[in-house]
N, C-alpha and C. Protein backbone atom coordinates (compact mmCIF):
# COMPACT_ATOMS: atom_id res chain seq x y z
N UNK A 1 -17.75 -13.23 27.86
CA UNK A 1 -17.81 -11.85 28.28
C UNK A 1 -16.40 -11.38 28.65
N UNK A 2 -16.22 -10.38 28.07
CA UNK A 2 -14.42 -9.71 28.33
C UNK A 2 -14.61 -9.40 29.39
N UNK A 3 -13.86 -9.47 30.41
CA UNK A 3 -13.61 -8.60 31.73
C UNK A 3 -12.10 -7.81 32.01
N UNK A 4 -12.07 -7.01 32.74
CA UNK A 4 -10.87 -5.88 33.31
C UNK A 4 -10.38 -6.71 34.82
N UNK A 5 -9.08 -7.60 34.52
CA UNK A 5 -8.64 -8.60 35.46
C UNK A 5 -7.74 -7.75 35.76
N UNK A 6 -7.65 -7.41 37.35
CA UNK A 6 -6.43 -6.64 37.33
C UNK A 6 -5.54 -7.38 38.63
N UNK A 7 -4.25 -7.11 38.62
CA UNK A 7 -3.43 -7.96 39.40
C UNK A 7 -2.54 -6.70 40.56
N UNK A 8 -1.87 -7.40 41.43
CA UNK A 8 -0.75 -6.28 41.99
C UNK A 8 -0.03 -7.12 42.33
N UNK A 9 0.91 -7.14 42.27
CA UNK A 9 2.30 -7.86 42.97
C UNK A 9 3.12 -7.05 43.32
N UNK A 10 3.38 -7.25 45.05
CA UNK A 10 4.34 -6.81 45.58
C UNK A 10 5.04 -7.47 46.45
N UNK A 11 5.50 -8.83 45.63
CA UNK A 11 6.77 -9.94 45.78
C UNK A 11 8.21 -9.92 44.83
N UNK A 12 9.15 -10.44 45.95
CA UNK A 12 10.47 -10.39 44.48
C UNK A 12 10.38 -11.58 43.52
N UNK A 13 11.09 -11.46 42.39
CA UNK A 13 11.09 -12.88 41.62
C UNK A 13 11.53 -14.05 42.57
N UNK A 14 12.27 -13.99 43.74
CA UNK A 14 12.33 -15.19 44.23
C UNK A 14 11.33 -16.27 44.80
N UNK A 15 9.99 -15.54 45.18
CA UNK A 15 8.74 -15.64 45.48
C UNK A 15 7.88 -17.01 44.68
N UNK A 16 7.21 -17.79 44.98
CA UNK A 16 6.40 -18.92 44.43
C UNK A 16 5.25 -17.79 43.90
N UNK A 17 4.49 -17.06 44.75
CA UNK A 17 3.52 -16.56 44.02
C UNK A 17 4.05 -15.75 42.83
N UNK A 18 5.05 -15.51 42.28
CA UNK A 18 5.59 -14.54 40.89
C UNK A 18 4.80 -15.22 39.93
N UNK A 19 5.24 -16.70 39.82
CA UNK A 19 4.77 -17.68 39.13
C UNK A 19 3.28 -17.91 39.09
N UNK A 20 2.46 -17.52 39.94
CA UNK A 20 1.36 -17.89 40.10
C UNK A 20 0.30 -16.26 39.48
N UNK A 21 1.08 -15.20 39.46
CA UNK A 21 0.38 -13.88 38.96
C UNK A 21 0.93 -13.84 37.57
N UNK A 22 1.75 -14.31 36.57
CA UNK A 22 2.45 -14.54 35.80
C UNK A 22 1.15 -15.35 34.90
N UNK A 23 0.87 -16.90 35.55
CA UNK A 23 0.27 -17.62 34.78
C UNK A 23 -1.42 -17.40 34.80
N UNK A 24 -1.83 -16.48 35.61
CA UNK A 24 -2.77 -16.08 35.68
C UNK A 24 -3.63 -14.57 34.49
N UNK A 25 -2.37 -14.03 34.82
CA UNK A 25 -2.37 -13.22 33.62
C UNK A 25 -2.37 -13.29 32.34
N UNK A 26 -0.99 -14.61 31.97
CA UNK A 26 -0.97 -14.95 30.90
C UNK A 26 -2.59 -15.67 30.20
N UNK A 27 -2.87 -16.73 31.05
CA UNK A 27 -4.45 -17.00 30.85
C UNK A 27 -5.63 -16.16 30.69
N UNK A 28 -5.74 -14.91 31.41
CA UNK A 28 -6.34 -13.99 31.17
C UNK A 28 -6.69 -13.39 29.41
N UNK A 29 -5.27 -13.43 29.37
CA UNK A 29 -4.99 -12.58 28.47
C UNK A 29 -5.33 -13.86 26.95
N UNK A 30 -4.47 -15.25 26.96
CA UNK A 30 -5.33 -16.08 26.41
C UNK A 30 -6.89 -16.35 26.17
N UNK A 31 -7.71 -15.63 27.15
CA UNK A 31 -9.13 -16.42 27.26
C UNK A 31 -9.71 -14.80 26.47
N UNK A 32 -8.97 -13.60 26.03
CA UNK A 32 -9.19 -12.86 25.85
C UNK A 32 -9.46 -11.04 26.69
N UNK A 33 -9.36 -11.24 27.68
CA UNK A 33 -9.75 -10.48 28.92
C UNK A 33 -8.40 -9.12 28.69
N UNK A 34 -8.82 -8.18 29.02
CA UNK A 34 -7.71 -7.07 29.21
C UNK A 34 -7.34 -7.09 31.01
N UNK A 35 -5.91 -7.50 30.83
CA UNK A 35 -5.35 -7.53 31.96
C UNK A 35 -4.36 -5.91 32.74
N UNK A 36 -4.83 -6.08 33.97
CA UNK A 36 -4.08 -4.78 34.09
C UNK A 36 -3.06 -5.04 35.46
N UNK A 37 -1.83 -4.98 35.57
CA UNK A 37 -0.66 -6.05 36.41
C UNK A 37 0.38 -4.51 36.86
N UNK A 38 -0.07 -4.16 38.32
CA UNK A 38 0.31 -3.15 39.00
C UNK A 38 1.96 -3.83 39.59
N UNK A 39 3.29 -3.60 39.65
CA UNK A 39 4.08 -3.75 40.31
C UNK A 39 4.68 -2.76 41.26
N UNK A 40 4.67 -3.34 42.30
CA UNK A 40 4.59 -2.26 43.71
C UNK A 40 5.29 -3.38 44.78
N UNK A 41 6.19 -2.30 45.47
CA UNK A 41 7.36 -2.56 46.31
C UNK A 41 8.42 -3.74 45.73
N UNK A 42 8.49 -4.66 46.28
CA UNK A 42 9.62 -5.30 45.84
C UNK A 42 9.12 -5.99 44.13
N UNK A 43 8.04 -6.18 44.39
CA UNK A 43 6.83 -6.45 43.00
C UNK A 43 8.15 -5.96 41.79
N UNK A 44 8.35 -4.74 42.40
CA UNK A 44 9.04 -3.67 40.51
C UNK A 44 10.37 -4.45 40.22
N UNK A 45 11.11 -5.66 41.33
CA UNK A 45 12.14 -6.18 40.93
C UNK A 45 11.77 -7.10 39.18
N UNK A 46 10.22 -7.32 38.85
CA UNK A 46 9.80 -8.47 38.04
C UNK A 46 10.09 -7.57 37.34
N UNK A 47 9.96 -6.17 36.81
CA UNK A 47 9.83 -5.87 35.92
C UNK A 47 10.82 -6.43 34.38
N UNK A 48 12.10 -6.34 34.92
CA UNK A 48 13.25 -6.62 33.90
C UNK A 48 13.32 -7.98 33.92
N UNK A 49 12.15 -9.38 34.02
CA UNK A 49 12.49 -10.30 34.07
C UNK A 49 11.61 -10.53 32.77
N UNK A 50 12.47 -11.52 31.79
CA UNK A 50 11.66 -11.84 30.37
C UNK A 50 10.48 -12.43 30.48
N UNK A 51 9.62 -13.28 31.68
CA UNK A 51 8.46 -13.68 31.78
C UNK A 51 7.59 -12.15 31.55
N UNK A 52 7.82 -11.46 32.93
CA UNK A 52 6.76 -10.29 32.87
C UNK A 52 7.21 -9.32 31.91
N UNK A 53 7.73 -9.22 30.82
CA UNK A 53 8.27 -8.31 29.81
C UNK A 53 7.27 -8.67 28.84
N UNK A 54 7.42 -10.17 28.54
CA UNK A 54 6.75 -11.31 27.52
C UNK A 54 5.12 -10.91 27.82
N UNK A 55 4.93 -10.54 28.91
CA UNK A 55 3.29 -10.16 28.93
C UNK A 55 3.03 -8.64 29.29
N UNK A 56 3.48 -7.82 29.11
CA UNK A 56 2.92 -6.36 28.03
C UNK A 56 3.45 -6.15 26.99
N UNK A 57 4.10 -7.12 26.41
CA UNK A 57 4.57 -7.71 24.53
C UNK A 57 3.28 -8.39 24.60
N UNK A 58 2.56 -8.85 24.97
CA UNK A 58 1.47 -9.45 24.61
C UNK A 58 -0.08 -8.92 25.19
N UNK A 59 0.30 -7.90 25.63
CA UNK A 59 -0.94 -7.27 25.58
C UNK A 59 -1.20 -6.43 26.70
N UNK A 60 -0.92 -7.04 27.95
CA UNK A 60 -1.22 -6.64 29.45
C UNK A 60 -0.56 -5.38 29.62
N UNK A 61 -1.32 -4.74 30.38
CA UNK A 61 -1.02 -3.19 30.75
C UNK A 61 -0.42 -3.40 32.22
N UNK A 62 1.32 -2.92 31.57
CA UNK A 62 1.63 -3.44 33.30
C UNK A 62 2.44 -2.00 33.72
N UNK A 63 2.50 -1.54 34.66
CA UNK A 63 2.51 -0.76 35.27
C UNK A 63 3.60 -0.85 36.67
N UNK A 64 4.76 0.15 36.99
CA UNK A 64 5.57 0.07 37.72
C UNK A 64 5.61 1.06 38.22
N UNK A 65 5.79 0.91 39.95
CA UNK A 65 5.46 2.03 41.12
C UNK A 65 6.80 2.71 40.93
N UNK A 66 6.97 3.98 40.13
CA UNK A 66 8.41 4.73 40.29
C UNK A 66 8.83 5.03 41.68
N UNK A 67 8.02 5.04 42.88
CA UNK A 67 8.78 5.46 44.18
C UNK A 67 9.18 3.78 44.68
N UNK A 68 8.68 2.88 44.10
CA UNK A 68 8.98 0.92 44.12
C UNK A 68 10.49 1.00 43.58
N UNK A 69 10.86 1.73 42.66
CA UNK A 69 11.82 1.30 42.11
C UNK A 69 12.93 2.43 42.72
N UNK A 70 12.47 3.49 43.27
CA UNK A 70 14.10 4.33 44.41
C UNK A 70 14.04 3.52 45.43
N UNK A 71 12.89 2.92 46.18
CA UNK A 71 13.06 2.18 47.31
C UNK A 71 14.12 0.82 47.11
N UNK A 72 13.70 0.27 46.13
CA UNK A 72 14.48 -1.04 45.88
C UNK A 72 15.72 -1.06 44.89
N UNK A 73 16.46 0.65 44.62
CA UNK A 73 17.30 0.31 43.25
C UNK A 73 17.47 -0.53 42.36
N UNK A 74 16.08 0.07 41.65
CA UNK A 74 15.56 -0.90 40.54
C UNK A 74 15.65 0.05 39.77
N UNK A 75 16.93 0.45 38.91
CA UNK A 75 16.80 1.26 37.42
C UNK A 75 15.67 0.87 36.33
N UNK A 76 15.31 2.95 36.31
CA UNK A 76 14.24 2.61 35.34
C UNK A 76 14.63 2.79 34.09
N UNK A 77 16.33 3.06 34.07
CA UNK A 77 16.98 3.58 32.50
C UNK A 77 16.08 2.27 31.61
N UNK A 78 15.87 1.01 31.77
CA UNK A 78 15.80 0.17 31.01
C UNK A 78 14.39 -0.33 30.69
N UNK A 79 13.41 0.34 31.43
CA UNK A 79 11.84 -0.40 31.34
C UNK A 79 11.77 -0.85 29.79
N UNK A 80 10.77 -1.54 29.44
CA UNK A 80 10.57 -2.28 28.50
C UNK A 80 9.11 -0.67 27.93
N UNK A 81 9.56 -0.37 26.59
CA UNK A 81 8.61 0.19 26.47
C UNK A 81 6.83 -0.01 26.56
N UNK A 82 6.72 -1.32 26.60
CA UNK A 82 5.23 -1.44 26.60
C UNK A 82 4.94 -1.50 28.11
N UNK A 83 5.90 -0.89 29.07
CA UNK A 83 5.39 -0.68 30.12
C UNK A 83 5.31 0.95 31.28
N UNK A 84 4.77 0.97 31.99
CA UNK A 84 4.65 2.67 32.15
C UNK A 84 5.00 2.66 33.50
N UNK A 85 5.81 3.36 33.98
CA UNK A 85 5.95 3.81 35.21
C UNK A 85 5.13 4.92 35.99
N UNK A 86 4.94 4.61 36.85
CA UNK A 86 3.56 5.54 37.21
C UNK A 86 3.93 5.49 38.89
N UNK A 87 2.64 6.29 39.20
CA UNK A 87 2.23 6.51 40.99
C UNK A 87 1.41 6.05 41.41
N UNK A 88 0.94 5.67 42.67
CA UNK A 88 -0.16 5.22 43.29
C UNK A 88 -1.63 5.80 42.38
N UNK A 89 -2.14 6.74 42.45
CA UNK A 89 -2.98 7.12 41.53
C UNK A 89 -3.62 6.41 40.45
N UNK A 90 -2.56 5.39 39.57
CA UNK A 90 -2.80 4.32 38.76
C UNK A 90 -3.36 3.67 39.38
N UNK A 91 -2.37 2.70 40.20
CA UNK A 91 -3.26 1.52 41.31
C UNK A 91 -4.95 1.89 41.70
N UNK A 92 -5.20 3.12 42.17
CA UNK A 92 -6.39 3.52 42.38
C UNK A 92 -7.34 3.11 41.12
N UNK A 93 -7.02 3.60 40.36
CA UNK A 93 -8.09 3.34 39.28
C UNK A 93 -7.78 1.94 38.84
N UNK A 94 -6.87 1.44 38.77
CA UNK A 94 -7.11 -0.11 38.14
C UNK A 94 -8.06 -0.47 39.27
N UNK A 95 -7.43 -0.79 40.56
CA UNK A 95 -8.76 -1.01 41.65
C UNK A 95 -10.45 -0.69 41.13
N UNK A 96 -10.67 0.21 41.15
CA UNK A 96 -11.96 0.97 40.74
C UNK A 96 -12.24 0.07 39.31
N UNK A 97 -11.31 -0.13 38.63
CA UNK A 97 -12.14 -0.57 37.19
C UNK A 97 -11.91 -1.88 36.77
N UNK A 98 -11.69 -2.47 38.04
CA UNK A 98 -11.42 -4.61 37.49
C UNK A 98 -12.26 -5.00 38.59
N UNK A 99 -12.50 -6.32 37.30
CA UNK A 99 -13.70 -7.27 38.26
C UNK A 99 -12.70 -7.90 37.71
N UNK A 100 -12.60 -8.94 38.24
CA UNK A 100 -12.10 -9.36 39.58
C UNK A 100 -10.68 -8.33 39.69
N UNK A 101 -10.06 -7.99 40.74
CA UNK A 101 -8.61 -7.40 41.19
C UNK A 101 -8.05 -8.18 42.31
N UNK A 102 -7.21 -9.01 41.87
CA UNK A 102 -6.46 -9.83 43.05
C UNK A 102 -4.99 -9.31 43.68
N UNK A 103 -4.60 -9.52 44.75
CA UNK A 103 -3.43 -8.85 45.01
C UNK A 103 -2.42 -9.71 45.65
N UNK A 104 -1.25 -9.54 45.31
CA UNK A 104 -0.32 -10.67 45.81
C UNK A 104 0.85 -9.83 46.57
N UNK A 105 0.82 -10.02 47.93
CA UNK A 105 1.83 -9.38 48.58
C UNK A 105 2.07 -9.82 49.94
């Protein structure tokens, strides 16, 4: 049965859990499942890192808090196109539409 796995991370890459929402997703997304991977507060530093790039190249709908990235001068000149910068509003509805939604912060 496909399910709507959705994630949030709001850790920097220096973080043990990066690694742990990373390989979770990636499995997700292996076992077939549409993954949906919110980055919020220091979370938006992952964005420009080739792990979390490598997974909305592969499918996952990942999503970056634009007021995450003035807080933390995290230029968005460079997002990876398969990913969207957005507002809280997103987060809301991924919430609302994943079974399971885990959050790492």
């Amino acid at each position: 049965m496909k399910c709507k796995v959705g994630l949030l991370l709001a850790l920097p890459p220096s973080h043990s859990s990066v690694a742990t929402v990373h390989g979770l997703a990636q499995a997700a997304l292996e076992a077939g499942h549409e993954v949906y991977l919110y980055l919020i507060d220091e979370g938006v530093k992952n964005a420009s890192t080739p792990q979390y790039r490598s997974l909305a190249q592969l499918g996952a709908k990942v999503f970056i808090c634009a007021y995450g990235c003035q807080q933390h001068h995290v230029s968005t000149s460079n997002i990876d196109p398969n990913m969207s910068l957005c507002g809280l509003v997103v987060l809301s509805g991924i919430i609302d539409a994943c079974m399971p939604f885990l959050s790492f912060t």
